[in-house]
PDB file of N, CA and C in Angstrom:
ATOM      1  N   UNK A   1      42.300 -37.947-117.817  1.00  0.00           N
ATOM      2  CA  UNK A   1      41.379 -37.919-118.946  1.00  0.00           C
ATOM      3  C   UNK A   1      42.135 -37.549-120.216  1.00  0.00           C
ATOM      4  N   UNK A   2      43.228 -36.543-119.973  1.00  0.00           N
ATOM      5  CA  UNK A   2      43.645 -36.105-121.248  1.00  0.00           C
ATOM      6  C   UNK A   2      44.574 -37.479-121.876  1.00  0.00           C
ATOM      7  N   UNK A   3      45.084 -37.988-121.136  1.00  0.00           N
ATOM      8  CA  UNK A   3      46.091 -39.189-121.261  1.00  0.00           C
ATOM      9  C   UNK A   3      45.307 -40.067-121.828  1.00  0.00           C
ATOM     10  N   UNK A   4      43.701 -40.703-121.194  1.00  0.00           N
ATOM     11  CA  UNK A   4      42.831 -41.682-121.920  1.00  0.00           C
ATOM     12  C   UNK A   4      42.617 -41.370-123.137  1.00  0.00           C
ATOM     13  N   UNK A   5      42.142 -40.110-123.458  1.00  0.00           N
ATOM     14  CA  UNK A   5      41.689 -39.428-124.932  1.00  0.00           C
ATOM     15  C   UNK A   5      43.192 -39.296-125.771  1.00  0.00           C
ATOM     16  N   UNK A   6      44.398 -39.438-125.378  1.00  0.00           N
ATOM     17  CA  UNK A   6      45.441 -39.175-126.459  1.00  0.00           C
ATOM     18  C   UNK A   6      45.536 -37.626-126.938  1.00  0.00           C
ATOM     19  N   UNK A   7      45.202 -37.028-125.546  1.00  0.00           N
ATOM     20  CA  UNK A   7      45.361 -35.450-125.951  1.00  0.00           C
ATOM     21  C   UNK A   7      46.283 -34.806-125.139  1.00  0.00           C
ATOM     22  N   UNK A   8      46.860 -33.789-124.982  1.00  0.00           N
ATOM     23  CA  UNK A   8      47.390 -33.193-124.968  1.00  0.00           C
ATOM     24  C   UNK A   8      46.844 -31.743-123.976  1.00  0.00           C
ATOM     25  N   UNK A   9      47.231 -31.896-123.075  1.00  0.00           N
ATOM     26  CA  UNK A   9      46.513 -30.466-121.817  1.00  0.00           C
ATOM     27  C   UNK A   9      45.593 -29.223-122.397  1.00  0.00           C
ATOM     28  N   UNK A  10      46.432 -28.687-123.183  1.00  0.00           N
ATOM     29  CA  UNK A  10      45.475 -27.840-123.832  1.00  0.00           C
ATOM     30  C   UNK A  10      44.770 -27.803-125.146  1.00  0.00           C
ATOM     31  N   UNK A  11      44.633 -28.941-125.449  1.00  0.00           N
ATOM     32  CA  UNK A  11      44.027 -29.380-126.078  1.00  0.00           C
ATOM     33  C   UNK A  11      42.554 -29.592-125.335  1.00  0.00           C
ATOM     34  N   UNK A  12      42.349 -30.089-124.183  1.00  0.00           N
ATOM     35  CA  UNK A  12      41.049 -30.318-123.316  1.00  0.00           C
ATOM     36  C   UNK A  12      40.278 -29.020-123.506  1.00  0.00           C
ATOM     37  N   UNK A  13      40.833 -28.003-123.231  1.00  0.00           N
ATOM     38  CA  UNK A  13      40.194 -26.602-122.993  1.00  0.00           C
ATOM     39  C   UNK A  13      39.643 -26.191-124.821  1.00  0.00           C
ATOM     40  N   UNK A  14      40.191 -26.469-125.589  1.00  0.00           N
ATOM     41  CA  UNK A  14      40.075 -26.086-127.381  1.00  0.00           C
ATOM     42  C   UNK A  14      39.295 -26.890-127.485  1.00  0.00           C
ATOM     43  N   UNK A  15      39.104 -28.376-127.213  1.00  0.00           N
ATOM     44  CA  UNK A  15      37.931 -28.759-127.601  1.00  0.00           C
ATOM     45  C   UNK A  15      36.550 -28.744-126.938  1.00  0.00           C
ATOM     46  N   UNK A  16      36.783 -27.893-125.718  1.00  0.00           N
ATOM     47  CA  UNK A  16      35.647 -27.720-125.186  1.00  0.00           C
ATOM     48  C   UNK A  16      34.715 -28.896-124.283  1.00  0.00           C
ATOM     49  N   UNK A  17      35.811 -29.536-123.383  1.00  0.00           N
ATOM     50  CA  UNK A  17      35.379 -30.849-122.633  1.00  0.00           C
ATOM     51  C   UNK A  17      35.198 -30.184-121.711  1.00  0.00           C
ATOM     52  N   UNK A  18      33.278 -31.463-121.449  1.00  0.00           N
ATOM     53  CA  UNK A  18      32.720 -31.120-120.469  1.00  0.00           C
ATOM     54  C   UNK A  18      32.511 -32.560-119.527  1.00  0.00           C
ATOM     55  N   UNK A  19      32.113 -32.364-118.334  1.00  0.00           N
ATOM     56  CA  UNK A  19      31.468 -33.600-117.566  1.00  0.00           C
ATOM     57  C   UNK A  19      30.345 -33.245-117.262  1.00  0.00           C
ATOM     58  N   UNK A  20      29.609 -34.087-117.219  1.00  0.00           N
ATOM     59  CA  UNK A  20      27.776 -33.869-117.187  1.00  0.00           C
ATOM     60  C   UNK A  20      27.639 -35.148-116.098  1.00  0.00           C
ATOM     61  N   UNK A  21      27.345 -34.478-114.714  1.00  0.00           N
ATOM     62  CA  UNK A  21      26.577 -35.581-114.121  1.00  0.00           C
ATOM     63  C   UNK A  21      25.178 -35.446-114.056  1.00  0.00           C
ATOM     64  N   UNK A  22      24.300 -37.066-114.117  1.00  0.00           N
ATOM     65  CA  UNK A  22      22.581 -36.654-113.552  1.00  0.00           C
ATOM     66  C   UNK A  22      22.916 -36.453-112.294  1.00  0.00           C
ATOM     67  N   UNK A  23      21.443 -35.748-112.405  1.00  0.00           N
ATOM     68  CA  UNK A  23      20.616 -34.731-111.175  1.00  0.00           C
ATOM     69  C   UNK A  23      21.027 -33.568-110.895  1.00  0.00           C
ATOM     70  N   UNK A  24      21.069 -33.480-109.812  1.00  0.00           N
ATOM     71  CA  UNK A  24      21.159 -31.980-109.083  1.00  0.00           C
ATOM     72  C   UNK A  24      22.368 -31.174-108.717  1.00  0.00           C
ATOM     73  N   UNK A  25      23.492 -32.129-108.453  1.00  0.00           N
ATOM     74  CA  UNK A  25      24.712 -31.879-107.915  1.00  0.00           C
ATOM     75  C   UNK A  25      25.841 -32.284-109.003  1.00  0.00           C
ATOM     76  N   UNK A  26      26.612 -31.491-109.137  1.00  0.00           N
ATOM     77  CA  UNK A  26      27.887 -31.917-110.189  1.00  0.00           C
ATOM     78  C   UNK A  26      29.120 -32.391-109.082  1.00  0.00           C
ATOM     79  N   UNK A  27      28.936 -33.572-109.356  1.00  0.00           N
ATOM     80  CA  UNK A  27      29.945 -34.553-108.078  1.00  0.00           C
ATOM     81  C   UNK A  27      31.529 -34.436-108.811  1.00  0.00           C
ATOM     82  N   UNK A  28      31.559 -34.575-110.035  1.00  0.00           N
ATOM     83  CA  UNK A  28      32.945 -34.263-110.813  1.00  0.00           C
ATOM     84  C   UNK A  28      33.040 -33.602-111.338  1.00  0.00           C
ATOM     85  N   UNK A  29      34.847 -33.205-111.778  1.00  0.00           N
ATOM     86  CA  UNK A  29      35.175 -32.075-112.721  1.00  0.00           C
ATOM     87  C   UNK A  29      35.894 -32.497-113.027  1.00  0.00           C
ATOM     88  N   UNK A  30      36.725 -31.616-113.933  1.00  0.00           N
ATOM     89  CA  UNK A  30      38.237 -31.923-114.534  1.00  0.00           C
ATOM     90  C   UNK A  30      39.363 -30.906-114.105  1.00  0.00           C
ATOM     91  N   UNK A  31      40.228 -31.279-113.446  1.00  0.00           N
ATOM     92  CA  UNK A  31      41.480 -30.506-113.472  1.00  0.00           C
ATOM     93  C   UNK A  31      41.984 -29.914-114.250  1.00  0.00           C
ATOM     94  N   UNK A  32      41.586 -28.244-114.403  1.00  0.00           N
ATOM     95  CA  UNK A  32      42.408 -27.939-115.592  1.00  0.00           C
ATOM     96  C   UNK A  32      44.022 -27.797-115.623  1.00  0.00           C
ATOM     97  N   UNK A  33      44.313 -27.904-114.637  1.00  0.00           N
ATOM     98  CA  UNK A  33      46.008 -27.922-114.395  1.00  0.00           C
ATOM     99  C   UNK A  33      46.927 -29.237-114.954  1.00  0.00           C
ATOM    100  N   UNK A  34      45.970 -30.501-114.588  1.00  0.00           N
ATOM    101  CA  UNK A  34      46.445 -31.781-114.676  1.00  0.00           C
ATOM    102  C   UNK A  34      45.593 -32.706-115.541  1.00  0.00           C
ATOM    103  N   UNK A  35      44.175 -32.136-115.911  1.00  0.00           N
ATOM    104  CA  UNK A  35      43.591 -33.291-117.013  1.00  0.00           C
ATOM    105  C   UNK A  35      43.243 -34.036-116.340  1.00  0.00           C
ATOM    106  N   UNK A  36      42.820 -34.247-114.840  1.00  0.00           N
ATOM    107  CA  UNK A  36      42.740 -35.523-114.039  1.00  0.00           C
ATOM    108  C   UNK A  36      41.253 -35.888-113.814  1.00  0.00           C
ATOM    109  N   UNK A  37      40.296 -36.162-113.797  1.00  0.00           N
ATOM    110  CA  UNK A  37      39.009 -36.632-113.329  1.00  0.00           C
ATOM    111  C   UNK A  37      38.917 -35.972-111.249  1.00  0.00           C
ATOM    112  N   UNK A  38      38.261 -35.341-110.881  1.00  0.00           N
ATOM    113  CA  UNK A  38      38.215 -35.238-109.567  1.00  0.00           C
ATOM    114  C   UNK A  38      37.239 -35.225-109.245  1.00  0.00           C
ATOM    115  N   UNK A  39      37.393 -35.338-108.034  1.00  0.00           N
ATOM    116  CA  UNK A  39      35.436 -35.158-106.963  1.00  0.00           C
ATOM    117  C   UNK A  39      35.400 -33.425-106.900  1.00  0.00           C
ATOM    118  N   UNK A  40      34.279 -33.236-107.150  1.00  0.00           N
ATOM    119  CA  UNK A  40      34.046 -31.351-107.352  1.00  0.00           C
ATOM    120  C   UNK A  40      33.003 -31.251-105.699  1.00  0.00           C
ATOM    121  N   UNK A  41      32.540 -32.333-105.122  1.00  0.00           N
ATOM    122  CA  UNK A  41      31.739 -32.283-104.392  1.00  0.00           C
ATOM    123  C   UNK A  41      32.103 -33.184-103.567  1.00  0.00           C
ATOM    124  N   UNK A  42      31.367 -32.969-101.976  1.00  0.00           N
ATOM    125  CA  UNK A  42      31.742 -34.262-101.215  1.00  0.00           C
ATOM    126  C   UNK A  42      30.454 -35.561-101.530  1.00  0.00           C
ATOM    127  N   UNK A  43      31.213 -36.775-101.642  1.00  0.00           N
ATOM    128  CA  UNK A  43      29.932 -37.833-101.813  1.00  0.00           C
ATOM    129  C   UNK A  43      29.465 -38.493-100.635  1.00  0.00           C
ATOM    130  N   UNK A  44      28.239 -38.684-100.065  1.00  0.00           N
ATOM    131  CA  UNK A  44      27.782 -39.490 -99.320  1.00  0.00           C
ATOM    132  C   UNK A  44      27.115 -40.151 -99.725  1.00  0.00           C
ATOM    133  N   UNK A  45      27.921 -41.392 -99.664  1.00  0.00           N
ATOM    134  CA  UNK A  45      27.062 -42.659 -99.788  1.00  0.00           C
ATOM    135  C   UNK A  45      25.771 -43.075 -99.280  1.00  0.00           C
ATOM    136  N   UNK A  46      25.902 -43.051 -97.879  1.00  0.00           N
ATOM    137  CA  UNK A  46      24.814 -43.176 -97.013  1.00  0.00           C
ATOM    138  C   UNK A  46      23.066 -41.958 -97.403  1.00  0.00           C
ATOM    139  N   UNK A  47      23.498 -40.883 -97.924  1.00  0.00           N
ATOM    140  CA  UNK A  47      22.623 -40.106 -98.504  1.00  0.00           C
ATOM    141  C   UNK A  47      22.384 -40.305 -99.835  1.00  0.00           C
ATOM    142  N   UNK A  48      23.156 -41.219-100.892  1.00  0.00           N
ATOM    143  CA  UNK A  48      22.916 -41.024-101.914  1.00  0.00           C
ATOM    144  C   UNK A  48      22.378 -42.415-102.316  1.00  0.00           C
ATOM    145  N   UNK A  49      22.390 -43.346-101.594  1.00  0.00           N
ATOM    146  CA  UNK A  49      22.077 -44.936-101.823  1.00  0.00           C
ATOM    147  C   UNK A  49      22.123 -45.588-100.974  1.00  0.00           C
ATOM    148  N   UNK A  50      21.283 -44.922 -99.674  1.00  0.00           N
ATOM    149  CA  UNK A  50      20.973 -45.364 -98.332  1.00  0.00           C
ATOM    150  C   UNK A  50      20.169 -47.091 -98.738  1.00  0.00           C
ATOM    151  N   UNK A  51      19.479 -47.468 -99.410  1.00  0.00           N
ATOM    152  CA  UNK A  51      18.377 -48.976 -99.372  1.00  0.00           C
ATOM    153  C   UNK A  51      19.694 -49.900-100.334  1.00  0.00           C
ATOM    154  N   UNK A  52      20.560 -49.233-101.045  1.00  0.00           N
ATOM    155  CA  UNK A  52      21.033 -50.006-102.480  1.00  0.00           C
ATOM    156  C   UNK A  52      22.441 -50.211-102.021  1.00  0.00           C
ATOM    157  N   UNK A  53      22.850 -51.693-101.926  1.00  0.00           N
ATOM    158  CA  UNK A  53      24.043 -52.412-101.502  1.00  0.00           C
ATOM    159  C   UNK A  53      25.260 -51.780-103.276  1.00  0.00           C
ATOM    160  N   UNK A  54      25.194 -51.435-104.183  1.00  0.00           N
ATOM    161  CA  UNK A  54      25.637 -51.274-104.995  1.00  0.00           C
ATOM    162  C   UNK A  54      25.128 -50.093-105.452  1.00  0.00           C
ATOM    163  N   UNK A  55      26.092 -48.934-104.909  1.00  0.00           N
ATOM    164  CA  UNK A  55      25.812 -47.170-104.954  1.00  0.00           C
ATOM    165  C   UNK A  55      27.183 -46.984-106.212  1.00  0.00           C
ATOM    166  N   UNK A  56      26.166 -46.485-107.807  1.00  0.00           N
ATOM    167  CA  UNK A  56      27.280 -46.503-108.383  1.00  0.00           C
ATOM    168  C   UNK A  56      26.468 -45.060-108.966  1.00  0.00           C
ATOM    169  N   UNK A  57      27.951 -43.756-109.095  1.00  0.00           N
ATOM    170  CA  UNK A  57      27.235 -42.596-109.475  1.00  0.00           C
ATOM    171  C   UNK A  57      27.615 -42.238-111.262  1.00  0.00           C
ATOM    172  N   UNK A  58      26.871 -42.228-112.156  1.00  0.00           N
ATOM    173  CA  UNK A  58      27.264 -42.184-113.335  1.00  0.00           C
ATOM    174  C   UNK A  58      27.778 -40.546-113.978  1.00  0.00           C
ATOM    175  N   UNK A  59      28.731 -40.191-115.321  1.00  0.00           N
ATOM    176  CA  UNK A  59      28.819 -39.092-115.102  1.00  0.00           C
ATOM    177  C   UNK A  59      29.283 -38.980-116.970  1.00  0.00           C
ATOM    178  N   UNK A  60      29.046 -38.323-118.061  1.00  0.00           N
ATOM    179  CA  UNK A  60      29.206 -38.119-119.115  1.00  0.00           C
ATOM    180  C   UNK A  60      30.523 -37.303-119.162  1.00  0.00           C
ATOM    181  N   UNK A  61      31.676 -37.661-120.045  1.00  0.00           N
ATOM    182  CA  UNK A  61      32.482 -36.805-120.628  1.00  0.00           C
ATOM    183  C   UNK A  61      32.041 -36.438-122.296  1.00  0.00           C
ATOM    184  N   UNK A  62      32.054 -35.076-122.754  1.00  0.00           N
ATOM    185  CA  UNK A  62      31.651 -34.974-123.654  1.00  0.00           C
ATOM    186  C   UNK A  62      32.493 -34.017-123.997  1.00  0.00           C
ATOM    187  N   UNK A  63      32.911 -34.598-125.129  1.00  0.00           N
ATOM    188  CA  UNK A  63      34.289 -33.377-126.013  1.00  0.00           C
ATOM    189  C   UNK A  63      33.831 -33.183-127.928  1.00  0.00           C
ATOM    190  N   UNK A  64      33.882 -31.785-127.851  1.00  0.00           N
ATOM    191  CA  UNK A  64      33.356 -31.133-128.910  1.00  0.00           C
ATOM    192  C   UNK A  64      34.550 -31.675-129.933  1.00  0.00           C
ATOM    193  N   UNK A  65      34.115 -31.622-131.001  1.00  0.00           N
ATOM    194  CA  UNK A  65      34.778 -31.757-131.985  1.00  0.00           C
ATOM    195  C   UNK A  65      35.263 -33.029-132.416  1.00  0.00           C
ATOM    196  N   UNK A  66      35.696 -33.090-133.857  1.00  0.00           N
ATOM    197  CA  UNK A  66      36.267 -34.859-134.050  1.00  0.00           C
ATOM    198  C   UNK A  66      37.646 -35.218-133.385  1.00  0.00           C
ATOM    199  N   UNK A  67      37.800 -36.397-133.009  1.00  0.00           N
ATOM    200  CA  UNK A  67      38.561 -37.435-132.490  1.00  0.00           C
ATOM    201  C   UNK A  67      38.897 -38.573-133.212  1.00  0.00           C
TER     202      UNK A  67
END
């Protein structure tokens, strides 16, 4: 993530980036060591889009300040 945005490691933490998934469970995070996008949770497919041939989970990055 820090590499997509053209930032710089600690730079992520100063501007105050967050990931926002819907619903109930926060399925991702961010590595603060590496800036990397990760799974924060385990995903099941089969529980999360048991009827739907195309299980896609959406998730907001949102970083304070201008860019």
């Amino acid at each position: 993530v820090a590499k997509d945005l053209g930032l710089q490691l600690p730079a992520l933490q100063d501007r105050g980036v967050h990931i926002i998934d819907r619903g109930r469970t926060q399925y991702f995070a961010l590595h603060e060591n590496t800036g990397h996008l990760v799974t924060a949770e385990r995903i099941d497919r089969e529980q999360l889009c048991r009827l739907v041939e195309k299980c896609v989970l959406r998730c907001e990055l949102i970083v304070e300040g201008e860019m």
